[in-house]
Protein backbone atom coordinates (compact mmCIF):
# COMPACT_ATOMS: atom_id res chain seq x y z
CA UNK A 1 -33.35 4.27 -19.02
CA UNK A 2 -31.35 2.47 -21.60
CA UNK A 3 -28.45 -0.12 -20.94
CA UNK A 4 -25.70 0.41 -22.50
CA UNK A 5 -25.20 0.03 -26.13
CA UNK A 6 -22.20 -2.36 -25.93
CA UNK A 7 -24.81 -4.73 -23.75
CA UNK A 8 -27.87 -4.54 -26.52
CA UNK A 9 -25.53 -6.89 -28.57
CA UNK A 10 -25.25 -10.66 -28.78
CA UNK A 11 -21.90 -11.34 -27.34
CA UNK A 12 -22.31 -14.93 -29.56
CA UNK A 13 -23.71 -13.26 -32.88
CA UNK A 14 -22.94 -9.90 -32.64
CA UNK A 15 -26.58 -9.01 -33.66
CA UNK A 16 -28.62 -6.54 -32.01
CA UNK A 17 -30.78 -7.66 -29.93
CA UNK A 18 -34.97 -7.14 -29.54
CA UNK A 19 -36.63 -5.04 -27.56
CA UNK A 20 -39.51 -6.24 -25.88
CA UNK A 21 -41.92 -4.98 -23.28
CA UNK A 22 -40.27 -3.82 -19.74
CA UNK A 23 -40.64 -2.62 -16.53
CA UNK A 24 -42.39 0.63 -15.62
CA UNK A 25 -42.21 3.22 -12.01
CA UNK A 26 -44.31 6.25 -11.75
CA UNK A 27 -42.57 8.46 -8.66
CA UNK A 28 -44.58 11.86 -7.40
CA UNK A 29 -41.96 14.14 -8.07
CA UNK A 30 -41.98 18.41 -7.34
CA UNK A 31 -40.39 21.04 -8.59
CA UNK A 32 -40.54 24.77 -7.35
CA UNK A 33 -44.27 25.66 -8.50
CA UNK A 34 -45.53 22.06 -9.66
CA UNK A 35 -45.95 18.84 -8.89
CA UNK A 36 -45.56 16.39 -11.68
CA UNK A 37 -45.01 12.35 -12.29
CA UNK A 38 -42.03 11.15 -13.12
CA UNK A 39 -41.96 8.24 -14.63
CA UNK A 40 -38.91 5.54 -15.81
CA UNK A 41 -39.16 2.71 -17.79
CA UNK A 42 -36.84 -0.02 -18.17
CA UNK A 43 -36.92 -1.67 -21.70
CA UNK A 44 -35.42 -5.37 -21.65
CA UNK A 45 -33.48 -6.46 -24.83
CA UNK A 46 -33.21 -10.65 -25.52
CA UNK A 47 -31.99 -12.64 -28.59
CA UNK A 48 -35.24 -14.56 -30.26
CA UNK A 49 -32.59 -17.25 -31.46
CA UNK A 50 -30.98 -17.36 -27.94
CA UNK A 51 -33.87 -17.03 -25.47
CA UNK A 52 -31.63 -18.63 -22.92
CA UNK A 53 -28.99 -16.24 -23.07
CA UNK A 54 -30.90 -13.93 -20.82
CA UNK A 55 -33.04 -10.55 -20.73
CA UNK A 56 -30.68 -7.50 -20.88
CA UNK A 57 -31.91 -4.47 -18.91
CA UNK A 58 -30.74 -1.23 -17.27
CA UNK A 59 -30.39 -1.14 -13.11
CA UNK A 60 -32.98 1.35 -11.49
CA UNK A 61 -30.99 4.93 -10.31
CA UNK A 62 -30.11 5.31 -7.31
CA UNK A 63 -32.75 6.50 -4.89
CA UNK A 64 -33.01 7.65 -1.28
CA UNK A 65 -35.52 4.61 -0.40
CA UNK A 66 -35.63 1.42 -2.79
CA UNK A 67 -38.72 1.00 -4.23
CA UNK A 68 -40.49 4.32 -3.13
CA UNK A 69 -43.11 6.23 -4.65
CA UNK A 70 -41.73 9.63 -4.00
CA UNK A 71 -39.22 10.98 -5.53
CA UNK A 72 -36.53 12.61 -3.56
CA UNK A 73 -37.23 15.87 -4.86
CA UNK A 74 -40.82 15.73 -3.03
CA UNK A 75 -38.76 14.22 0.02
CA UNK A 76 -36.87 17.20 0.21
CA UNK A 77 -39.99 19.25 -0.02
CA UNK A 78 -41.45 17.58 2.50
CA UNK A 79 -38.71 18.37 5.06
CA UNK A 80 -38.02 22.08 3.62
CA UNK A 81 -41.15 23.06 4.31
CA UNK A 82 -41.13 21.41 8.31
CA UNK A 83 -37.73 23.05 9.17
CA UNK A 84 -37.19 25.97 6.62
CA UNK A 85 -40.97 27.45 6.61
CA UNK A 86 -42.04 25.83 9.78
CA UNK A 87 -45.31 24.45 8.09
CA UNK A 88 -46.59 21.71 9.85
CA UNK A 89 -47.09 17.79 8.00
CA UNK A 90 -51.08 18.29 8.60
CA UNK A 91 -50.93 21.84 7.02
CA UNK A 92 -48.80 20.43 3.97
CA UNK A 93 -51.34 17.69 3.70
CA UNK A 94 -54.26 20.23 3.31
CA UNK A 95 -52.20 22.38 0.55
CA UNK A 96 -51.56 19.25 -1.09
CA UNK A 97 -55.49 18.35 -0.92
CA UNK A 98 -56.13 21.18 -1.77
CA UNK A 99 -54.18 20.59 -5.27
CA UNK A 100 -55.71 17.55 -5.60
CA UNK A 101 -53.04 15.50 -4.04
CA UNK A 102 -54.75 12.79 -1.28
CA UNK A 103 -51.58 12.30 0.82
CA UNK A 104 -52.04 11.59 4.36
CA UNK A 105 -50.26 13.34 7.40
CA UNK A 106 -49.24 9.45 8.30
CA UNK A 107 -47.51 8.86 4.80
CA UNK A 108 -46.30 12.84 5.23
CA UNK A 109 -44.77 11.55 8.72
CA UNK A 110 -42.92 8.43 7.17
CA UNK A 111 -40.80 10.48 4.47
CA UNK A 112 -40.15 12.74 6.42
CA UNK A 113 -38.82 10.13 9.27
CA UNK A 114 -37.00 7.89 5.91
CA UNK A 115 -35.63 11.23 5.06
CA UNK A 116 -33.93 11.85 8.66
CA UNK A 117 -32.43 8.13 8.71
CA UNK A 118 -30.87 8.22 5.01
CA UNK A 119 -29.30 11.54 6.07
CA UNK A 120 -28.41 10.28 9.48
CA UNK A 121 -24.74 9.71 8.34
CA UNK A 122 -24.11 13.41 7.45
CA UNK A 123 -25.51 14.34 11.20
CA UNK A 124 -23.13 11.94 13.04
CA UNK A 125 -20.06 13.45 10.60
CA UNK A 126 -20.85 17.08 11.92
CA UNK A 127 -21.20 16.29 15.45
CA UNK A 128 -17.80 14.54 15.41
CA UNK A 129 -16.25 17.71 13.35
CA UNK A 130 -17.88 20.18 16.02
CA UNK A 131 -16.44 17.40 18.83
CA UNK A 132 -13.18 17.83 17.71
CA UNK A 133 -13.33 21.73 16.97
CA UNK A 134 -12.33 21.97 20.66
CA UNK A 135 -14.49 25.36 20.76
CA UNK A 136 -18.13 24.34 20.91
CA UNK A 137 -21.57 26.62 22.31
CA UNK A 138 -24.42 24.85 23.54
CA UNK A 139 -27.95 25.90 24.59
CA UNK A 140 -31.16 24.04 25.02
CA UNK A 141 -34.90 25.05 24.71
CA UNK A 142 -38.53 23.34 25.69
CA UNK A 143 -40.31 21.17 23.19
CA UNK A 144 -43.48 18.72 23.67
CA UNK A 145 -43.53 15.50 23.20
CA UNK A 146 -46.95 13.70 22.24
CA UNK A 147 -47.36 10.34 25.33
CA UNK A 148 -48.60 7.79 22.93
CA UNK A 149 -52.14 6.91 23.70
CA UNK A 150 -52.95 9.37 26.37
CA UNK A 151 -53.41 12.53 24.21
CA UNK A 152 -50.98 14.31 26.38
CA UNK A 153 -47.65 16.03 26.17
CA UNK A 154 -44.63 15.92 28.33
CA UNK A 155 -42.02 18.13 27.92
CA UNK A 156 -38.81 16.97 26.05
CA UNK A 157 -36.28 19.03 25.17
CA UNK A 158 -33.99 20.21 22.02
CA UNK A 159 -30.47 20.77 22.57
CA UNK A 160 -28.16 22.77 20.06
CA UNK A 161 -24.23 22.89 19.45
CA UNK A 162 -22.45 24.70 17.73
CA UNK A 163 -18.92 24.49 15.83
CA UNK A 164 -16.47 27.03 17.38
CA UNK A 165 -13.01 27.80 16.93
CA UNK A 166 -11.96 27.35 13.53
CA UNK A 167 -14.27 24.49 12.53
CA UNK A 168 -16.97 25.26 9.82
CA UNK A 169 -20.11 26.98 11.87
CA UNK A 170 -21.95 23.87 11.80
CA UNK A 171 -25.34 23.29 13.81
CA UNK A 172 -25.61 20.05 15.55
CA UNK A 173 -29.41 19.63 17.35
CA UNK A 174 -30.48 16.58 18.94
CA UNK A 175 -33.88 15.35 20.85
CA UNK A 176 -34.19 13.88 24.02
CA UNK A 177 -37.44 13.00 26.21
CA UNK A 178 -35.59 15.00 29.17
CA UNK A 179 -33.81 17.42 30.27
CA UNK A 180 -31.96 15.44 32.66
CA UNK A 181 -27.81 16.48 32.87
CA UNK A 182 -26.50 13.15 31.04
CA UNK A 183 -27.83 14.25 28.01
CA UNK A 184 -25.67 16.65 27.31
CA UNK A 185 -22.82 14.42 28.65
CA UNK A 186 -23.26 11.47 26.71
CA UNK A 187 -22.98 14.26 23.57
CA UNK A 188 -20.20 15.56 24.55
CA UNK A 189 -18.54 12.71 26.27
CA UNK A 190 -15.58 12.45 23.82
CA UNK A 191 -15.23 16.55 23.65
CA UNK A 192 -11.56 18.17 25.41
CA UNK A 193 -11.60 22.22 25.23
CA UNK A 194 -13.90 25.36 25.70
CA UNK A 195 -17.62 25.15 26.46
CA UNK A 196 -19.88 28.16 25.91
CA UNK A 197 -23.07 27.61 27.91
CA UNK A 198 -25.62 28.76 30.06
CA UNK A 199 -25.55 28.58 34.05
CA UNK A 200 -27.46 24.91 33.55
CA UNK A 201 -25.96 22.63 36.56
CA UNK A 202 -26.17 19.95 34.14
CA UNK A 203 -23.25 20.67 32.42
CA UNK A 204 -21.16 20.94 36.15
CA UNK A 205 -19.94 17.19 35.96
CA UNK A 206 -18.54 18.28 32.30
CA UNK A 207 -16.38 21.06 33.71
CA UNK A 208 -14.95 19.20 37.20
CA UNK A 209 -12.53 17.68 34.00
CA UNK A 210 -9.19 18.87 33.92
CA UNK A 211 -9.31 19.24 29.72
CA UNK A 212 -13.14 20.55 29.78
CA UNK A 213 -13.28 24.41 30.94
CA UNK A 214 -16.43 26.54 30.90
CA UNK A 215 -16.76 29.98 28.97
CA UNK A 216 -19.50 31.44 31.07
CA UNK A 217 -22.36 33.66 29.29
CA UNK A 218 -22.31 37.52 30.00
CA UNK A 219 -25.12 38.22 27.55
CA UNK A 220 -27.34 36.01 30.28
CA UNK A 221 -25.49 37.89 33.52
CA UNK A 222 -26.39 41.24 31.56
CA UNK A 223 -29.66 40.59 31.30
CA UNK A 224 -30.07 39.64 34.82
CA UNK A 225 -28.87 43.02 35.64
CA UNK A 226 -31.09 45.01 33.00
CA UNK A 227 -33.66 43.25 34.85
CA UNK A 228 -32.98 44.26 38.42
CA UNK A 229 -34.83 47.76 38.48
CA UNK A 230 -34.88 47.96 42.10
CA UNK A 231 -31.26 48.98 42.76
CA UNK A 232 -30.09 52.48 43.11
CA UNK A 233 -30.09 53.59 39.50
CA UNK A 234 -26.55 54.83 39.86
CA UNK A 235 -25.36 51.46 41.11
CA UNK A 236 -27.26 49.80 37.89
CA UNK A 237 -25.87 51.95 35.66
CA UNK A 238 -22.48 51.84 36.37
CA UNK A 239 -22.92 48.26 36.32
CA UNK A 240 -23.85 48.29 32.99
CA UNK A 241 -21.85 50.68 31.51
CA UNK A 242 -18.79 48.72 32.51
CA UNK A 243 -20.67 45.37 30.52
CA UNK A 244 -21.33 47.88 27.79
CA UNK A 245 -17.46 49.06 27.71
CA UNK A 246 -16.23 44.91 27.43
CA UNK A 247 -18.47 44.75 25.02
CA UNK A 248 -17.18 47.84 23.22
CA UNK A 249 -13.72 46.16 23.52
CA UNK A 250 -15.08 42.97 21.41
CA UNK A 251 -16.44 45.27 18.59
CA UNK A 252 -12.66 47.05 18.21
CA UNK A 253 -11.14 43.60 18.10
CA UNK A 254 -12.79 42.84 15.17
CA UNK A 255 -14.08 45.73 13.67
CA UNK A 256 -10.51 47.79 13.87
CA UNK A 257 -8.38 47.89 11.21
CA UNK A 258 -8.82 46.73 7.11
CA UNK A 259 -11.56 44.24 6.53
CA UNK A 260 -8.66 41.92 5.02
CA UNK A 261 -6.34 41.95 7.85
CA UNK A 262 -4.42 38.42 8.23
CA UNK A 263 -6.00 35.82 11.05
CA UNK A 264 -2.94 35.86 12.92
CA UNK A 265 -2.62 39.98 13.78
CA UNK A 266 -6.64 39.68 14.40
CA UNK A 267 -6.05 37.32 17.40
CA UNK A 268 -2.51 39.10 18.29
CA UNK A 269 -5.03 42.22 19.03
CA UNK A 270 -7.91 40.23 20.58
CA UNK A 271 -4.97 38.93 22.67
CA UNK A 272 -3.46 41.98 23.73
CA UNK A 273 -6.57 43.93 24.13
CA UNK A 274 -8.28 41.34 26.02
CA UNK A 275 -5.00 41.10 28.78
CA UNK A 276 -4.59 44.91 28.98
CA UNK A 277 -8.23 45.87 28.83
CA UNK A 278 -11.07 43.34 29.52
CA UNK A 279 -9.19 41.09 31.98
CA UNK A 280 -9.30 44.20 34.61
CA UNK A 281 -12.76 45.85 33.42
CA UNK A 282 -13.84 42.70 35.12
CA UNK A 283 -11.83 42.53 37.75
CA UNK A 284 -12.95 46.38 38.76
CA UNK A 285 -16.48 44.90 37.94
CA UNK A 286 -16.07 41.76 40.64
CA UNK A 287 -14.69 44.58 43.34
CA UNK A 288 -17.71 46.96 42.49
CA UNK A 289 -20.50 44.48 43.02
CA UNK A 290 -18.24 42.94 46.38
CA UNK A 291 -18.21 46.78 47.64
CA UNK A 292 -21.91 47.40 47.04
CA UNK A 293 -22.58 44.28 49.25
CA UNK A 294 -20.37 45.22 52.13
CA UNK A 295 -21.69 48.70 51.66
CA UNK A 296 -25.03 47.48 52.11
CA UNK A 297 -25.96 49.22 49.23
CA UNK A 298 -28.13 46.32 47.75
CA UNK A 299 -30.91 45.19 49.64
CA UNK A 300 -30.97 41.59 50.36
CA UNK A 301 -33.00 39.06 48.53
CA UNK A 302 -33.44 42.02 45.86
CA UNK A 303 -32.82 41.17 42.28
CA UNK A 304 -30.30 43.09 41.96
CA UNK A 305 -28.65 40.90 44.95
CA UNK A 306 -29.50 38.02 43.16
CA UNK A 307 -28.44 39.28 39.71
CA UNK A 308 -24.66 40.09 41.73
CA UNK A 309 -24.93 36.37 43.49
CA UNK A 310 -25.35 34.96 40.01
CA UNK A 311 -22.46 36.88 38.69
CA UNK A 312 -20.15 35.73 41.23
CA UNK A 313 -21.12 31.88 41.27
CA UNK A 314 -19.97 32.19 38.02
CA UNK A 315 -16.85 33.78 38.82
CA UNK A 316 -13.33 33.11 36.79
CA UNK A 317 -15.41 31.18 34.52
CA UNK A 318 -16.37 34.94 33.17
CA UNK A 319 -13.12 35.39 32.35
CA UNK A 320 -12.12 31.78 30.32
CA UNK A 321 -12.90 34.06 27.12
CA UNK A 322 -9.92 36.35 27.68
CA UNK A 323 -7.15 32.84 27.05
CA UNK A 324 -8.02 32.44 23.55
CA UNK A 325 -8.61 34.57 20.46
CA UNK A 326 -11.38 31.84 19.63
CA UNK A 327 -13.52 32.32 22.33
CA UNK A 328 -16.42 34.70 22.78
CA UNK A 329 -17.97 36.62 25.42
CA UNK A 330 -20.91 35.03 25.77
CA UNK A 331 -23.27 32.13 24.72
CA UNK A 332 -25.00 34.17 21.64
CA UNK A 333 -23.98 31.51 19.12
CA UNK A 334 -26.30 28.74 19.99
CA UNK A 335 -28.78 31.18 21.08
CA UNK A 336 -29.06 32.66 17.67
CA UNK A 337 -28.89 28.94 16.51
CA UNK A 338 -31.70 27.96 18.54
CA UNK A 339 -34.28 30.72 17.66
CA UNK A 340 -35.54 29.12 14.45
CA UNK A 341 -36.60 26.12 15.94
CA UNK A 342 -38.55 28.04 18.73
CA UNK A 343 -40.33 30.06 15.97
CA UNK A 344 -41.12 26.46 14.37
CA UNK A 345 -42.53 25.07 17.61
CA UNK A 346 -45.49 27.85 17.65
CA UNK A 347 -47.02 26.14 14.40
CA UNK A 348 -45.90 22.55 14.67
CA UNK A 349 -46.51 22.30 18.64
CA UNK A 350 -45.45 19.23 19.63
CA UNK A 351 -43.32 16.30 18.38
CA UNK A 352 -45.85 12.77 17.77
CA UNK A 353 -43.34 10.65 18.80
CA UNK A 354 -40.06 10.01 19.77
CA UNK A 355 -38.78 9.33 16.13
CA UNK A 356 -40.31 11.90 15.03
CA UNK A 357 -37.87 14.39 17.59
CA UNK A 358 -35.35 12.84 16.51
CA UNK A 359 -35.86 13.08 13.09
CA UNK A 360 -36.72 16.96 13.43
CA UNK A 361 -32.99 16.95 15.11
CA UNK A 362 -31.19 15.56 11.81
CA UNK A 363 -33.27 17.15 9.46
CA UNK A 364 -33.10 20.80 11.11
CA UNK A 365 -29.10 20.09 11.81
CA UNK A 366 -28.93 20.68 8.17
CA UNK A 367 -31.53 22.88 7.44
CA UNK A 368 -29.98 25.21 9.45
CA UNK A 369 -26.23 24.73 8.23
CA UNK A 370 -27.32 24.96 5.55
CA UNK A 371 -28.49 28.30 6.07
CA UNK A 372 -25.74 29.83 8.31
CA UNK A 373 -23.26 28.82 5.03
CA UNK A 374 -25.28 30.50 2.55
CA UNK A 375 -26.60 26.95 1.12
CA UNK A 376 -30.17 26.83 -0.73
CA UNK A 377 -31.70 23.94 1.62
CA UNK A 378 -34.08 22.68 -0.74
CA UNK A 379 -31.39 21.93 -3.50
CA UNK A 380 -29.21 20.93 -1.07
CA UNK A 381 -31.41 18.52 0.17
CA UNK A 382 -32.67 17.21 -3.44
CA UNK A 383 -29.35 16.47 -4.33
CA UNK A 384 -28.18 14.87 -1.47
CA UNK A 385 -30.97 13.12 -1.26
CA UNK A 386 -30.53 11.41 -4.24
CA UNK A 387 -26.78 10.59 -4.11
CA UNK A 388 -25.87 9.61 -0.36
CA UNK A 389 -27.12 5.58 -0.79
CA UNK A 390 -24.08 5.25 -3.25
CA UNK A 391 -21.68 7.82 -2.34
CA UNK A 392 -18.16 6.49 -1.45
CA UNK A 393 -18.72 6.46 3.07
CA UNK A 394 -15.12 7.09 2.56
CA UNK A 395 -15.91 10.74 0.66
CA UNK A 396 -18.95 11.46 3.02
CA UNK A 397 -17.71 14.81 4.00
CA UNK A 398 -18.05 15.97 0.24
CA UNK A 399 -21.54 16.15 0.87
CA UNK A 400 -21.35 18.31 4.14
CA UNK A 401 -23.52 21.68 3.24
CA UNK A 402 -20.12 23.42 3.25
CA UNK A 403 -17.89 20.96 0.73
CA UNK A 404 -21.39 20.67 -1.48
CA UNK A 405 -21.81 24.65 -1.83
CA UNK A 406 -17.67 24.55 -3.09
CA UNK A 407 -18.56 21.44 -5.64
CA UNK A 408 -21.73 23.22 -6.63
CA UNK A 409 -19.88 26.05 -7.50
């Protein structure tokens, strides 16, 4: 790492000046198959006839953590491996033994927690693109939390959201100790449009404002249906069948016609189709179920009751999807968003700490963007890694997973 040539010359003389001994790093470094030192050294230059003139020497590159021993390279492997592969820091720790690398799970834990607060930045910047997407699906799902000192868990919780509408289909998680129903409003206290979620109460205080409206889930009020097998099987099916037809309705919106057709005439048809067809498939469905009650068709305290009561509670908020070309008929998004991260918790089991969930919540926010825009993680990663302590905060959307894969390419 050489300064530049102009420097290595007495300004006073214009003689070159003398290299002498310098400065030395050695960084663990990885690349896919090998781990390998990297090392840098910093020569200094000085003027024997001038030795007050000053030692001339190149400034370190820029790095994710001053002064560290790991180069962000093995950083990135490090938190590929936790959120891409699901392979827990202890299990890394024995493969790395195993090649004759002592690193403990503790020094595992700290770069992957340094990792999560140099990228913290690039988290913040997609939750506040998703925010103002005005389309947004949320879902949440069960993961443990290790009480410090007691060897126990309590159950905290991971909450995903997703960028709707026409924002980029970025994947926003984030850790809490609870499940408890500000969490999701201090995330979304600055949002104004379209919610996709689940049936949670928590989100009620959300939707009682006037410029936050609720896009109920009929994926979840199907299932409660599939699952009520002691109704009259005619009842049940026609039930479903008419769930099966709206859903047949979604596939022609945007399976009909040339794969190139313009944005515009897309949501013209979802628009049209959705008034003239789906709007009174669920009306006829509301009247069915209301029928079968009066009819005393449906046993009480049945599941099948109880899959019609929780169809109903729902009510117009069923039918928010129909309004806007945008919106979907259910809450799949952040469902299909979420299911890594339960497949991750089977090996990893429980978070050790509190910055440790919240570190799993940047790093997998990416991770995961990464892969729903057809990024490479670990490169992604590397190079981010390496450039986001001098990157212009001004530019900091250039190295969004979506803006890096364009610049890449």
């Amino acid at each position: 790492v050489e300064p530049p040539e102009a420097q290595r010359i007495d300004p006073e003389t214009g003689k070159p000046l003398k290299r002498i001994e310098g400065d030395r790093t050695v960084r663990l470094a990885y690349r896919p198959g090998s781990y390998y030192l990297k090392e840098y050294h910093y020569p200094k230059y000085v003027n024997p006839d001038r030795p007050l003139a000053g030692v001339v020497q190149a400034s370190a590159p820029d790095s994710a953590v001053l002064g560290g021993s790991y180069d962000e390279s093995f950083m990135a492997k490090v938190v590929h491996d936790k959120c891409a592969k699901h392979l827990p820091l202890y299990r890394q720790a024995e493969e790395l033994q195993g090649l004759g690398l002592d690193i403990s799970r503790q020094t595992l834990s700290r770069i992957y927690i340094q990792s999560a607060e140099v990228l913290l930045p690039l988290w913040q910047l997609m939750k506040d693109r998703i925010i103002d997407a005005g389309v947004i699906f949320t879902d949440d799902t069960p993961v443990n939390l290790l009480e410090k000192g007691r060897g126990k868990t309590k159950t905290g919780r991971m909450w995903v959201y997703v960028g709707g509408g026409n924002s980029p289909p970025y994947r926003v998680f984030e850790f809490t100790v609870d499940r408890s129903k500000k969490r999701p409003k201090k995330f979304l206290e600055n949002f104004r449009g379209y919610i996709h979620a689940d049936a949670y109460k928590g989100y009620d205080d959300l939707f009682e404002q006037d410029d936050v409206h609720e896009c109920a889930c009929w994926m979840h009020v199907r299932r409660k249906f599939v699952e009520a097998t002691d109704a009259p099987p005619e009842l049940r099916d026609e039930v479903l069948r008419m769930i099966r037809h709206l859903y047949m309705y979604e596939r022609f919106i945007w399976k009909a016609g040339p794969a190139d057709m313009p944005v515009h005439e897309r949501h013209e048809l979802a628009a049209h189709i959705r008034e003239k067809k789906t709007a009174p498939l669920i009306d006829r469905l509301f009247e069915r179920t209301k029928q079968a009650l009066l009819k005393r068709e449906v046993l009480p305290g049945s599941a099948f009751d109880k899959a019609i009561a929780y169809m109903r509670n729902l009510g117009d908020a069923l039918k928010t999807f129909t309004e806007d070309p945008y919106l979907k008929p259910d809450n799949g998004e952040s469902e299909r968003a979420i299911r890594p991260l339960a497949i991750g918790r089977k090996n990893w089991l429980f978070a050790g700490c509190k910055k440790g969930g919240d570190a799993t919540g940047v790093l997998l926010s990416l991770v995961q963007t990464c892969r729903a825009m057809g990024v490479e993680p670990f490169a992604y990663l590397e190079d981010v890694l390496r450039r986001i302590s001098s990157h212009p905060a001004s530019r900091l959307e250039e190295l969004l997973p979506g803006q890096w894969k364009k610049a890449d390419a």
